[in-house]
C-alpha atoms as a PDB file:
ATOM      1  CA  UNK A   1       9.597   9.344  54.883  1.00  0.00           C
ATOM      2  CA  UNK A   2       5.859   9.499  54.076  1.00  0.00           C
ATOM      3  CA  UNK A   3       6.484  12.394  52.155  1.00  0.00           C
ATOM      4  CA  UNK A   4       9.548  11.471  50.076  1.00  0.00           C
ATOM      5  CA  UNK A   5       7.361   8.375  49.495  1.00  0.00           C
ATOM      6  CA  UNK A   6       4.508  10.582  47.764  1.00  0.00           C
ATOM      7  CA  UNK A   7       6.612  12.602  46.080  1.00  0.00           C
ATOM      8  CA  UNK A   8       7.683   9.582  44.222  1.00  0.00           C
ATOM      9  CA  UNK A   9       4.191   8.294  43.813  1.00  0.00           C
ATOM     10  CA  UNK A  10       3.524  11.557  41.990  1.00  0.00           C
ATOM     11  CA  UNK A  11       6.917  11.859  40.042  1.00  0.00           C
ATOM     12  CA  UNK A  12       5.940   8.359  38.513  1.00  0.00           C
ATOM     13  CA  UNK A  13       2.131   9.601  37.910  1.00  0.00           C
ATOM     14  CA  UNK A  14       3.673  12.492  36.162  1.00  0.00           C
ATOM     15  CA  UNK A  15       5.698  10.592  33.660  1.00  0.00           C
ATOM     16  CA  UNK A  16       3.252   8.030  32.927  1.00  0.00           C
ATOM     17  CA  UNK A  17       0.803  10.638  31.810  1.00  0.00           C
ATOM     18  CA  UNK A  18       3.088  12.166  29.548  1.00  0.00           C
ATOM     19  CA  UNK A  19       4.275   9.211  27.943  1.00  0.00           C
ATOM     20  CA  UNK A  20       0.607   8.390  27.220  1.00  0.00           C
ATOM     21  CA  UNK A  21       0.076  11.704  26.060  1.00  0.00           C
ATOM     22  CA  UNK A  22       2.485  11.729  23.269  1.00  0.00           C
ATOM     23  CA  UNK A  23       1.093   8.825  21.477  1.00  0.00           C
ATOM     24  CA  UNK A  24      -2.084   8.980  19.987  1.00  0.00           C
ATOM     25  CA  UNK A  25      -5.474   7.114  20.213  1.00  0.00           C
ATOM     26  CA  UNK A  26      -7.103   5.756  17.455  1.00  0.00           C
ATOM     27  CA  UNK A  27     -10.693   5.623  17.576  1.00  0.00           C
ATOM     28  CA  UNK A  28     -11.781   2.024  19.010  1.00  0.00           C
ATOM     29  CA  UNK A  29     -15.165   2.114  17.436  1.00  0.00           C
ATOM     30  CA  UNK A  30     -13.974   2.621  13.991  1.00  0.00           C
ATOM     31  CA  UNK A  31     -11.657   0.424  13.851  1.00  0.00           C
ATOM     32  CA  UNK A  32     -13.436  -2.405  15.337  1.00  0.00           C
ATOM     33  CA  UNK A  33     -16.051  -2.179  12.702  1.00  0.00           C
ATOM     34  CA  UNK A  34     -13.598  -3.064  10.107  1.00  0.00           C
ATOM     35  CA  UNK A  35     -11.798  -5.503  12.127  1.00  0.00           C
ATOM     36  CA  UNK A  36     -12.835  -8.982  13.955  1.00  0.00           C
ATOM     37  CA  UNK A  37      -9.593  -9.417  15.493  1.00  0.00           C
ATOM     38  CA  UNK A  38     -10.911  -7.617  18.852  1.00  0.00           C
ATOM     39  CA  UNK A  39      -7.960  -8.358  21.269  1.00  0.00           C
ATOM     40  CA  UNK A  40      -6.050  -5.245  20.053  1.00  0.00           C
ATOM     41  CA  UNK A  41      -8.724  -3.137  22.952  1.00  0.00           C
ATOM     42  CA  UNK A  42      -7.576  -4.684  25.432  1.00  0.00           C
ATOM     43  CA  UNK A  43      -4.782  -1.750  25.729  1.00  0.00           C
ATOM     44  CA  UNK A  44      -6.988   1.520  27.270  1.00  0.00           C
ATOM     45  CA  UNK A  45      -4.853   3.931  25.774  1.00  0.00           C
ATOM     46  CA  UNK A  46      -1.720   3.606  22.978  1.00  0.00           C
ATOM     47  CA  UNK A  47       1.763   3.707  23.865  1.00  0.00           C
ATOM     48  CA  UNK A  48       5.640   3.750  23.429  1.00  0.00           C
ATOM     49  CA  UNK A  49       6.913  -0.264  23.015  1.00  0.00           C
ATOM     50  CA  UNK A  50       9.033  -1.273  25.711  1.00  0.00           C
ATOM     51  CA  UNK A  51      11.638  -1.598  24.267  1.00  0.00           C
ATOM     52  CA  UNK A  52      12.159  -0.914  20.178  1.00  0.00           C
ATOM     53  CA  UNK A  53      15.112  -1.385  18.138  1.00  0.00           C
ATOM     54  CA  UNK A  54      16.927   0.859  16.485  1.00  0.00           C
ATOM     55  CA  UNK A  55      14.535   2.426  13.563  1.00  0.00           C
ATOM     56  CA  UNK A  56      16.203   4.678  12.419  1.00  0.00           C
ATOM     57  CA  UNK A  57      18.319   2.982   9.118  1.00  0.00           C
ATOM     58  CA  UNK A  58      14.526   1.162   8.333  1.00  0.00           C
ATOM     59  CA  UNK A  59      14.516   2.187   4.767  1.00  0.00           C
ATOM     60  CA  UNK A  60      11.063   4.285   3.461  1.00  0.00           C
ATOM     61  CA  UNK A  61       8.253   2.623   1.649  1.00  0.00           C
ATOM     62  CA  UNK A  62       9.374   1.818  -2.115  1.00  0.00           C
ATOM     63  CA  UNK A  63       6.585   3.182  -4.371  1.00  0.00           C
ATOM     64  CA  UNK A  64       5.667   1.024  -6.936  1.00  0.00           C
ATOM     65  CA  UNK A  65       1.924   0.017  -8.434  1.00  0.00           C
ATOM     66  CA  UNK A  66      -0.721  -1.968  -6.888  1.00  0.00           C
ATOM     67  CA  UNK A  67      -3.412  -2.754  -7.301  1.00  0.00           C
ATOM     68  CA  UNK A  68      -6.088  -1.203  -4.804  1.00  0.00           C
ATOM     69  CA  UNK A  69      -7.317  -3.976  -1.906  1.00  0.00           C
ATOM     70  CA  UNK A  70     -10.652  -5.708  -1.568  1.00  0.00           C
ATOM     71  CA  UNK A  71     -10.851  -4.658   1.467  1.00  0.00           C
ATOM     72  CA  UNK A  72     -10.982  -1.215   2.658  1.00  0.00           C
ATOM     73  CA  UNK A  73     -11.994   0.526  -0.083  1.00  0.00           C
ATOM     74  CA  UNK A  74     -15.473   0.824   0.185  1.00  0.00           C
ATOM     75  CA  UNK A  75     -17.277   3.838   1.927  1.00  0.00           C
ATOM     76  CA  UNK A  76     -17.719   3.656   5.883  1.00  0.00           C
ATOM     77  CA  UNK A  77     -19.052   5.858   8.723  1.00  0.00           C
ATOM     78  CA  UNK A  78     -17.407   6.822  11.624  1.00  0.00           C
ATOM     79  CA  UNK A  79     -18.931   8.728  14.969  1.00  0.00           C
ATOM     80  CA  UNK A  80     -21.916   9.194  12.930  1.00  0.00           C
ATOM     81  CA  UNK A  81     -19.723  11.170   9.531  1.00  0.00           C
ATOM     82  CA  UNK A  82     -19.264   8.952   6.208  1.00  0.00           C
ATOM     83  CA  UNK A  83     -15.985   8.429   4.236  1.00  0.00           C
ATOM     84  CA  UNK A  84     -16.097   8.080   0.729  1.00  0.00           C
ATOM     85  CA  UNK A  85     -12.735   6.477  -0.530  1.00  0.00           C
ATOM     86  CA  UNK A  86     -11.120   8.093  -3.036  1.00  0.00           C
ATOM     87  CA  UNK A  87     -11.670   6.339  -6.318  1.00  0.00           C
ATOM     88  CA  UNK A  88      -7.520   7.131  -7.324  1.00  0.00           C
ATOM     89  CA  UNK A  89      -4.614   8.618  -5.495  1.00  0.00           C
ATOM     90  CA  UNK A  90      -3.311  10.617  -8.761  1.00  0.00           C
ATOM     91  CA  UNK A  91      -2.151  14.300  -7.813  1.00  0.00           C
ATOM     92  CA  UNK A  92      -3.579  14.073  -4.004  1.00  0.00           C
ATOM     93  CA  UNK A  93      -1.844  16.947  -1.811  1.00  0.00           C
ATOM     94  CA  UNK A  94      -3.515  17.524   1.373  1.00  0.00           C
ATOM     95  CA  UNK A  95      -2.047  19.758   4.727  1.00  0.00           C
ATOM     96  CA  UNK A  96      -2.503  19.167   8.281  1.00  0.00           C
ATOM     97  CA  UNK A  97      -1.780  17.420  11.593  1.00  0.00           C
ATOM     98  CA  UNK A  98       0.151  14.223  11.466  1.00  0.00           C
ATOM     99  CA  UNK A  99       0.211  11.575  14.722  1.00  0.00           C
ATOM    100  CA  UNK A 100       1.169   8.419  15.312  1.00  0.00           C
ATOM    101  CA  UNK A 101      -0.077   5.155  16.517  1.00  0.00           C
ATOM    102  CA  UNK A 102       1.621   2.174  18.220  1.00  0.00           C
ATOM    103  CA  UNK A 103       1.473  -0.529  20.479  1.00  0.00           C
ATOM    104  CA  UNK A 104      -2.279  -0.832  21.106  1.00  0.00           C
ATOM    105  CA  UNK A 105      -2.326  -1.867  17.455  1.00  0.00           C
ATOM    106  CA  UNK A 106       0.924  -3.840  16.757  1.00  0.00           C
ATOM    107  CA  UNK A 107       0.017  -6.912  15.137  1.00  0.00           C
ATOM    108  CA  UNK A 108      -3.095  -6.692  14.238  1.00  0.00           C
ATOM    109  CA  UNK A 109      -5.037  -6.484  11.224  1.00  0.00           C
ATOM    110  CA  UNK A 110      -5.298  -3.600   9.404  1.00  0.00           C
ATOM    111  CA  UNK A 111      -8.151  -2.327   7.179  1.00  0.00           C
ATOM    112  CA  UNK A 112      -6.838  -3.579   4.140  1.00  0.00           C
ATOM    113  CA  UNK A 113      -6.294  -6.787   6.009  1.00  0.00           C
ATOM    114  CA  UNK A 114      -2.615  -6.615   6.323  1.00  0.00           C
ATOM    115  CA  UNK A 115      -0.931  -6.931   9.685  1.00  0.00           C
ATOM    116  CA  UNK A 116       0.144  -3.622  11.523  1.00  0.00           C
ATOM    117  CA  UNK A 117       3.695  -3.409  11.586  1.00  0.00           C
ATOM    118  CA  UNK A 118       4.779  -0.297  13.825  1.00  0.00           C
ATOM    119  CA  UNK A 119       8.523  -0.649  13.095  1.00  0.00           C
ATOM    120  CA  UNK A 120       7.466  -0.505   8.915  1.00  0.00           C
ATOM    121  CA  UNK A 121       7.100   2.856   6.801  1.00  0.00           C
ATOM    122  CA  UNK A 122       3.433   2.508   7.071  1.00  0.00           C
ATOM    123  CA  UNK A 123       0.191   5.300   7.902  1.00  0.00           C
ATOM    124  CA  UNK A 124      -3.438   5.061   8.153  1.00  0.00           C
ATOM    125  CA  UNK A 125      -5.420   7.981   5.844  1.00  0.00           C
ATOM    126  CA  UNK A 126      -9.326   8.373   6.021  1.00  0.00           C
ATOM    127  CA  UNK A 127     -10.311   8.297   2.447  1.00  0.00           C
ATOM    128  CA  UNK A 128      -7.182   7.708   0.450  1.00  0.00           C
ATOM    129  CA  UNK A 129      -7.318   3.984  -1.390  1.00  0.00           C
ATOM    130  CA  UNK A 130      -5.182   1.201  -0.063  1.00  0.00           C
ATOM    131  CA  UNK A 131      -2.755   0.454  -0.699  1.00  0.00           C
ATOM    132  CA  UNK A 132      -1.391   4.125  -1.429  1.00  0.00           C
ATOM    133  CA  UNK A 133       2.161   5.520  -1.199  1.00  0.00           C
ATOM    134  CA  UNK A 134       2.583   8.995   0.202  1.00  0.00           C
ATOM    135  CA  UNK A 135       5.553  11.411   0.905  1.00  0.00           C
ATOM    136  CA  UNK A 136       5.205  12.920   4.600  1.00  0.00           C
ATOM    137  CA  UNK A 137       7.300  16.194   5.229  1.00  0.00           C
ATOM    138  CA  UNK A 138       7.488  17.999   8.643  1.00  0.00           C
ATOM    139  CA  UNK A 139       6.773  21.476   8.078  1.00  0.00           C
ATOM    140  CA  UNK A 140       8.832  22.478  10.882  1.00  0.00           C
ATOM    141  CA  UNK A 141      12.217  20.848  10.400  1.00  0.00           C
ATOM    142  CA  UNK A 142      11.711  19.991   7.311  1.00  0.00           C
ATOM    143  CA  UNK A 143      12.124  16.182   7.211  1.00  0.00           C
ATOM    144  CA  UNK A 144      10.541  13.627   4.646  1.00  0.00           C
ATOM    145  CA  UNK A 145       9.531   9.984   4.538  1.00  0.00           C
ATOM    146  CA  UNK A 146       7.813   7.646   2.037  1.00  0.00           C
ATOM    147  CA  UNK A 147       4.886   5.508   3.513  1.00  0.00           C
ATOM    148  CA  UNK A 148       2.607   2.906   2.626  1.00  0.00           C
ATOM    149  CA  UNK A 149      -1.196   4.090   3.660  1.00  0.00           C
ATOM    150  CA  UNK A 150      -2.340   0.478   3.999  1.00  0.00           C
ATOM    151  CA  UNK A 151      -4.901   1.664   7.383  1.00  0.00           C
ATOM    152  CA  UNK A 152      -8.298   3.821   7.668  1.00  0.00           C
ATOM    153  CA  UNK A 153      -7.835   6.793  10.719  1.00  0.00           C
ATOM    154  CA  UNK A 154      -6.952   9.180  12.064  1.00  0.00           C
ATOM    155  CA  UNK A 155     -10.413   9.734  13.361  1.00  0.00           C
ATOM    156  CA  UNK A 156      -9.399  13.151  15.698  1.00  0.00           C
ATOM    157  CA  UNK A 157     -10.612  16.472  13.844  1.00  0.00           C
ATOM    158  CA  UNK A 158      -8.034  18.581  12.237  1.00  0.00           C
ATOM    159  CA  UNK A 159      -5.678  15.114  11.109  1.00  0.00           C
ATOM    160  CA  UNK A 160      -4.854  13.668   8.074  1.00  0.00           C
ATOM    161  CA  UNK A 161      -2.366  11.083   8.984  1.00  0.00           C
ATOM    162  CA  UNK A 162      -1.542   8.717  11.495  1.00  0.00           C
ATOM    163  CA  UNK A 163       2.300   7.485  10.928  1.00  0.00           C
ATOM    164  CA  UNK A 164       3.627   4.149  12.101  1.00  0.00           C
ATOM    165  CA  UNK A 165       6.659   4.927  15.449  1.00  0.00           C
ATOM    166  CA  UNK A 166       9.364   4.119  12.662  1.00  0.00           C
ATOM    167  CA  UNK A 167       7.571   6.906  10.314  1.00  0.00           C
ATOM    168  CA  UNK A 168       7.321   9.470  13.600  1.00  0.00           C
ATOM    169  CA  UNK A 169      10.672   8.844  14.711  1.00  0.00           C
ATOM    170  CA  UNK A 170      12.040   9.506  11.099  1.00  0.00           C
ATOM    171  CA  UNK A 171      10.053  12.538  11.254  1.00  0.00           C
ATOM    172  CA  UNK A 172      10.873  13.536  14.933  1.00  0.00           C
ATOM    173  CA  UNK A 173       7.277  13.895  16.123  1.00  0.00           C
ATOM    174  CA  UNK A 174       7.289  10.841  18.977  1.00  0.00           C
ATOM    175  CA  UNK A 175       7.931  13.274  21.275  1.00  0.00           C
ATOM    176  CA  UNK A 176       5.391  15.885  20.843  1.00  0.00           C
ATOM    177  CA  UNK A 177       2.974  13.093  19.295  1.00  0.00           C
ATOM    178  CA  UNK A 178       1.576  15.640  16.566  1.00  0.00           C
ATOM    179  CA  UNK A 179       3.313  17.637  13.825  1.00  0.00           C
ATOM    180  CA  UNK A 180       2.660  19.857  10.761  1.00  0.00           C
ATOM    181  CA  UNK A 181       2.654  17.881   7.882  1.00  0.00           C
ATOM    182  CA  UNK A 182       1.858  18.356   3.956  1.00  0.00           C
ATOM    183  CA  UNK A 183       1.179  14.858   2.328  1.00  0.00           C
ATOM    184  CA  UNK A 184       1.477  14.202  -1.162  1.00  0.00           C
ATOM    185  CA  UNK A 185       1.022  11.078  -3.051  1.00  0.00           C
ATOM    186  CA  UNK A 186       3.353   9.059  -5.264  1.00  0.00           C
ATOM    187  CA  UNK A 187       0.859   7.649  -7.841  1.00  0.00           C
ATOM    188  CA  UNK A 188       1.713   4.617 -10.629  1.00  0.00           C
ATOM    189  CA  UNK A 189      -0.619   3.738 -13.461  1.00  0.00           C
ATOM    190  CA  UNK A 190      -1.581   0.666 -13.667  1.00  0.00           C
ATOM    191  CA  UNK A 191       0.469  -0.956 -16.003  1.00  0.00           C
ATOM    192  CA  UNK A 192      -0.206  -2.198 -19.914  1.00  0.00           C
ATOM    193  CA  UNK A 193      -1.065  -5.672 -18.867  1.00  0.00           C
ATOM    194  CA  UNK A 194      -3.892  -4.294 -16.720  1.00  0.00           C
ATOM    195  CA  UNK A 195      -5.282  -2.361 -19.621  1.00  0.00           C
ATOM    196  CA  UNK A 196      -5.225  -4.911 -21.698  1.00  0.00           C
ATOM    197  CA  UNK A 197      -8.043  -6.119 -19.683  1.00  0.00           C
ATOM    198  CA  UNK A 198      -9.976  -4.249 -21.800  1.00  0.00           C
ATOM    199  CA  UNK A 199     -10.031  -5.594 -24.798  1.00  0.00           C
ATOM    200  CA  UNK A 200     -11.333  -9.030 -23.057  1.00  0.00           C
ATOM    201  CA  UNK A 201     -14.547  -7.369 -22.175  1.00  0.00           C
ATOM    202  CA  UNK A 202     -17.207  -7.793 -24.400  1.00  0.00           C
ATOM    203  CA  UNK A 203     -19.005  -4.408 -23.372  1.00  0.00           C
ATOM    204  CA  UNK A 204     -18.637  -0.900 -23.715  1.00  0.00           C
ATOM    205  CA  UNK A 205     -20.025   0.844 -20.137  1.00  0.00           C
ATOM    206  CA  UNK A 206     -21.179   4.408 -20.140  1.00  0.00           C
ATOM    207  CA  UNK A 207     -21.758   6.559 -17.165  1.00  0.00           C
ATOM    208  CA  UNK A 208     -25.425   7.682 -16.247  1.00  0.00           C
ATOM    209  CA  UNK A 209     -25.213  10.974 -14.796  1.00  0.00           C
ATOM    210  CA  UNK A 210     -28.418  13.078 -15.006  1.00  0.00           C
ATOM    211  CA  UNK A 211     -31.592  13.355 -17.006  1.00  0.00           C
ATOM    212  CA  UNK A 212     -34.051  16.690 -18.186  1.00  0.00           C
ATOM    213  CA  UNK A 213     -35.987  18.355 -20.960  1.00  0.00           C
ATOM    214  CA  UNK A 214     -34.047  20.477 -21.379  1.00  0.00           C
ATOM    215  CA  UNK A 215     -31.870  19.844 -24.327  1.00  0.00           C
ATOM    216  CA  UNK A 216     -29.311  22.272 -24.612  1.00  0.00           C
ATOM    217  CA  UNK A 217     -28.644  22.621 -20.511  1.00  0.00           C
ATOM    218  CA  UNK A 218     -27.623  19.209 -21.159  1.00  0.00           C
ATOM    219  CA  UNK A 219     -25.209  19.798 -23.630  1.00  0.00           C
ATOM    220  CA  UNK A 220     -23.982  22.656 -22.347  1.00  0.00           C
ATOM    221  CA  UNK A 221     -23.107  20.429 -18.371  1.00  0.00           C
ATOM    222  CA  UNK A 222     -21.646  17.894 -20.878  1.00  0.00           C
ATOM    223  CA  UNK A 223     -19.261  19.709 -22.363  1.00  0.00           C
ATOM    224  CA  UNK A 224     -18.190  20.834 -19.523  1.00  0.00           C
ATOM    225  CA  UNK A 225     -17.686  17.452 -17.689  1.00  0.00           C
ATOM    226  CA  UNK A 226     -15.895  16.187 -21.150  1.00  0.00           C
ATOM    227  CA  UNK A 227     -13.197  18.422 -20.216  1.00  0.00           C
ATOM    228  CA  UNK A 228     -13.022  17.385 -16.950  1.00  0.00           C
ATOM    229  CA  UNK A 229     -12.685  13.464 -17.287  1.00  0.00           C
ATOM    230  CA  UNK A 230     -11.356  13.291 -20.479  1.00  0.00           C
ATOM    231  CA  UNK A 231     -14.220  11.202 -22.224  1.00  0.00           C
ATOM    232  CA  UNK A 232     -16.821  11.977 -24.870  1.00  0.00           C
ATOM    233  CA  UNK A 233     -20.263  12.083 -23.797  1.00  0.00           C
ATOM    234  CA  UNK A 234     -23.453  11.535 -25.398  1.00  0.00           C
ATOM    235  CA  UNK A 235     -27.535  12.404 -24.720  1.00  0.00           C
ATOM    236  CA  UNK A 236     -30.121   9.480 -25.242  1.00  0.00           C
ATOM    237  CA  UNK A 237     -33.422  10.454 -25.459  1.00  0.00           C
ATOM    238  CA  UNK A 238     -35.885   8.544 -23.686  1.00  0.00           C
ATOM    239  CA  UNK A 239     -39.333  10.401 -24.162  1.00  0.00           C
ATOM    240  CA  UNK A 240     -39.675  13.530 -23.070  1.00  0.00           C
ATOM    241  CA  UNK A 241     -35.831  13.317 -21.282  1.00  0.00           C
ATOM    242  CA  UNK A 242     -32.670  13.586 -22.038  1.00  0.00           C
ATOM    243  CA  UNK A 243     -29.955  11.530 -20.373  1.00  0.00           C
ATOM    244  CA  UNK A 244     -26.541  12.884 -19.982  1.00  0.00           C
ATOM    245  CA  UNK A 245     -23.648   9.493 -20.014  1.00  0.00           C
ATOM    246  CA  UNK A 246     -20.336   9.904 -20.567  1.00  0.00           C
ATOM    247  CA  UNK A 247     -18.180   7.360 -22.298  1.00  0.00           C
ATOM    248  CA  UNK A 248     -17.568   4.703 -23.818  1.00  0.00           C
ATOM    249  CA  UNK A 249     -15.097   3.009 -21.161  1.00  0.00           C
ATOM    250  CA  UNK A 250     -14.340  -0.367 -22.514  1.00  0.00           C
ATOM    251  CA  UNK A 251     -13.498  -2.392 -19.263  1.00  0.00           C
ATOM    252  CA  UNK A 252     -16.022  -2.408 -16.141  1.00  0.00           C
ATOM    253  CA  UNK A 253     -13.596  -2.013 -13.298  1.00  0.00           C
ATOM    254  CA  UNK A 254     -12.381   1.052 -15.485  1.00  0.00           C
ATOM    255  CA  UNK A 255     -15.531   2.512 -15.726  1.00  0.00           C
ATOM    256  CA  UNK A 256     -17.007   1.807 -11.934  1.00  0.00           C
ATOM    257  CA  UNK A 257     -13.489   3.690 -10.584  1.00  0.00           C
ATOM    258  CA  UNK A 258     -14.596   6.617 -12.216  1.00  0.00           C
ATOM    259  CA  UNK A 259     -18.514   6.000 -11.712  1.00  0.00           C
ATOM    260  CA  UNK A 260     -17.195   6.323  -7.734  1.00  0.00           C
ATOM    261  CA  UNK A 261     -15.229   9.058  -8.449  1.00  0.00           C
ATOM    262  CA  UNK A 262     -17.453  11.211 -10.500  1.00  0.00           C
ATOM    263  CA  UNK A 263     -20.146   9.976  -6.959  1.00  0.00           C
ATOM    264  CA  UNK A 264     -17.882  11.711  -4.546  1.00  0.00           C
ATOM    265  CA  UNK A 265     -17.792  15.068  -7.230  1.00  0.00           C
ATOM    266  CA  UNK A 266     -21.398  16.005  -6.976  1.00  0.00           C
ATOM    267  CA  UNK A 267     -23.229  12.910  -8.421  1.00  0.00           C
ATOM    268  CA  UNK A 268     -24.510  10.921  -6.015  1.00  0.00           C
ATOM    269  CA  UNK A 269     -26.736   8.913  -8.235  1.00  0.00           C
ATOM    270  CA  UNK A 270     -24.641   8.164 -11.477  1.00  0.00           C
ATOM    271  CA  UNK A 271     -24.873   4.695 -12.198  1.00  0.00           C
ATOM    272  CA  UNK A 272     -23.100   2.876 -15.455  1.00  0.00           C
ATOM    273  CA  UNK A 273     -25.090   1.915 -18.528  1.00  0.00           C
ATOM    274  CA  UNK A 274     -23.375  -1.205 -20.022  1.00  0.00           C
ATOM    275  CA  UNK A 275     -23.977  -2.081 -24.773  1.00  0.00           C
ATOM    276  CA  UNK A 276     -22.235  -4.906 -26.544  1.00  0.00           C
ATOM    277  CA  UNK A 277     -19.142  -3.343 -28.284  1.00  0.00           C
ATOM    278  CA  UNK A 278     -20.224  -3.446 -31.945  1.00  0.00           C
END
């Protein structure tokens, strides 16, 4: 008896640890820095719900444009490594593990202050702005969703997504947790009413990139990044230096996009120059 009794204990042991095993576990500390609503922790590790209704006819995300969050969107640091958040999600393709979270995090916020839905077509991306739509395929079977990326995470090395348990079950990766994914976002300009914006702001911005003596080095770097972001540019002198801006941009949230953009691409210390338009 005492040993049908223990082999029972262990048969239960058993399955417990592989439930918990196929779900993942977002990182606690990085989450709770962007979070106050700390009752979420109060789960050790993340789970399967109880019981879930049927998710499979919940229709994928609909892309459409937004407008990128307040929150969420600035640059953070995780376990010691810092994210800088993309300035756009144009033409962003990226390969590599997908997970899932679940319960641990069901209803509360997430780090664009939005509520964590696990039954919506929602995912979490590290440096991707939110909100952001995305098209997940499985590499091994071949199956697609549209998300919402409305979350920061996953924080384990070698992912780029974590999927909501309606996205994983579309996907068929609750049961081995991970998956083989290729991501590729769905990207919407903002529309005409947006960039009309422009034409309200009394300033033309330019963006500060680097200064020298040397003259033609100059031009030559800003020809180059002319082709690259589309704009003119132009060197003021300023003494014996040279400074290399590119521009004009005529509307400041415009221009700062790109200012954190052009950061992230190898210039850390570009700041924006504003002039009255003439």
């Amino acid at each position: 008896m005492q040993n049908r009794k223990t082999a029972i204990w262990l048969t239960t042991c058993i399955s417990l640890a592989l439930l918990g095993g196929c779900s993942t576990s977002p990182d606690d500390s990085s989450k709770s820095k962007q979070q106050s609503n700390k009752g979420r922790y109060h789960l050790k590790d993340d789970a399967y719900p109880d019981s879930a209704p049927d998710v499979s006819k919940v229709p994928d995300a609909v892309p459409r444009y937004e407008p990128y969050s307040r929150k969420g969107n600035k640059a953070y640091s995780v376990r010691g490594k810092s994210y800088d958040v993309l300035a756009s999600a144009e033409n962003f393709r990226e390969s590599g593990t997908a997970s899932w979270y679940g319960t641990k995090f069901h209803g509360y916020h997430t780090s664009n202050g939005e509520v964590y839905d696990m039954y919506s077509m929602t995912a979490a991306h590290k440096t991707l702005p939110l909100p952001s739509f995305v098209k997940v395929r499985n590499i091994d079977n071949n199956k697609e969703v549209i998300v919402r990326v409305n979350d920061r995470g996953p924080f384990h090395e070698g992912r780029v997504i974590d999927l909501s348990y309606a996205a994983a079950y579309k996907l068929d990766i609750l049961k081995t947790g991970t998956a083989r994914v290729i991501i590729e976002t769905i990207y919407f300009a903002a529309p005409e009413s947006e960039l009309q914006a422009s034409a309200s702001d009394p300033n033309n911005y330019y963006i500060q990139l680097v200064a020298s003596g040397d003259r033609n080095k100059l031009h030559h770097l800003g020809k180059e990044l002319s082709a690259r972001y589309q704009l003119d540019y132009r060197l003021q002198k300023n003494g014996d230096l040279y400074r290399l801006q590119l521009g004009p941009l005529g509307h400041e949230g415009i221009a700062s996009k790109l200012l954190q953009k052009i950061r992230q691409q190898g210039y850390p210390s570009g700041y924006l120059v504003s002039e009255p338009k003439s």
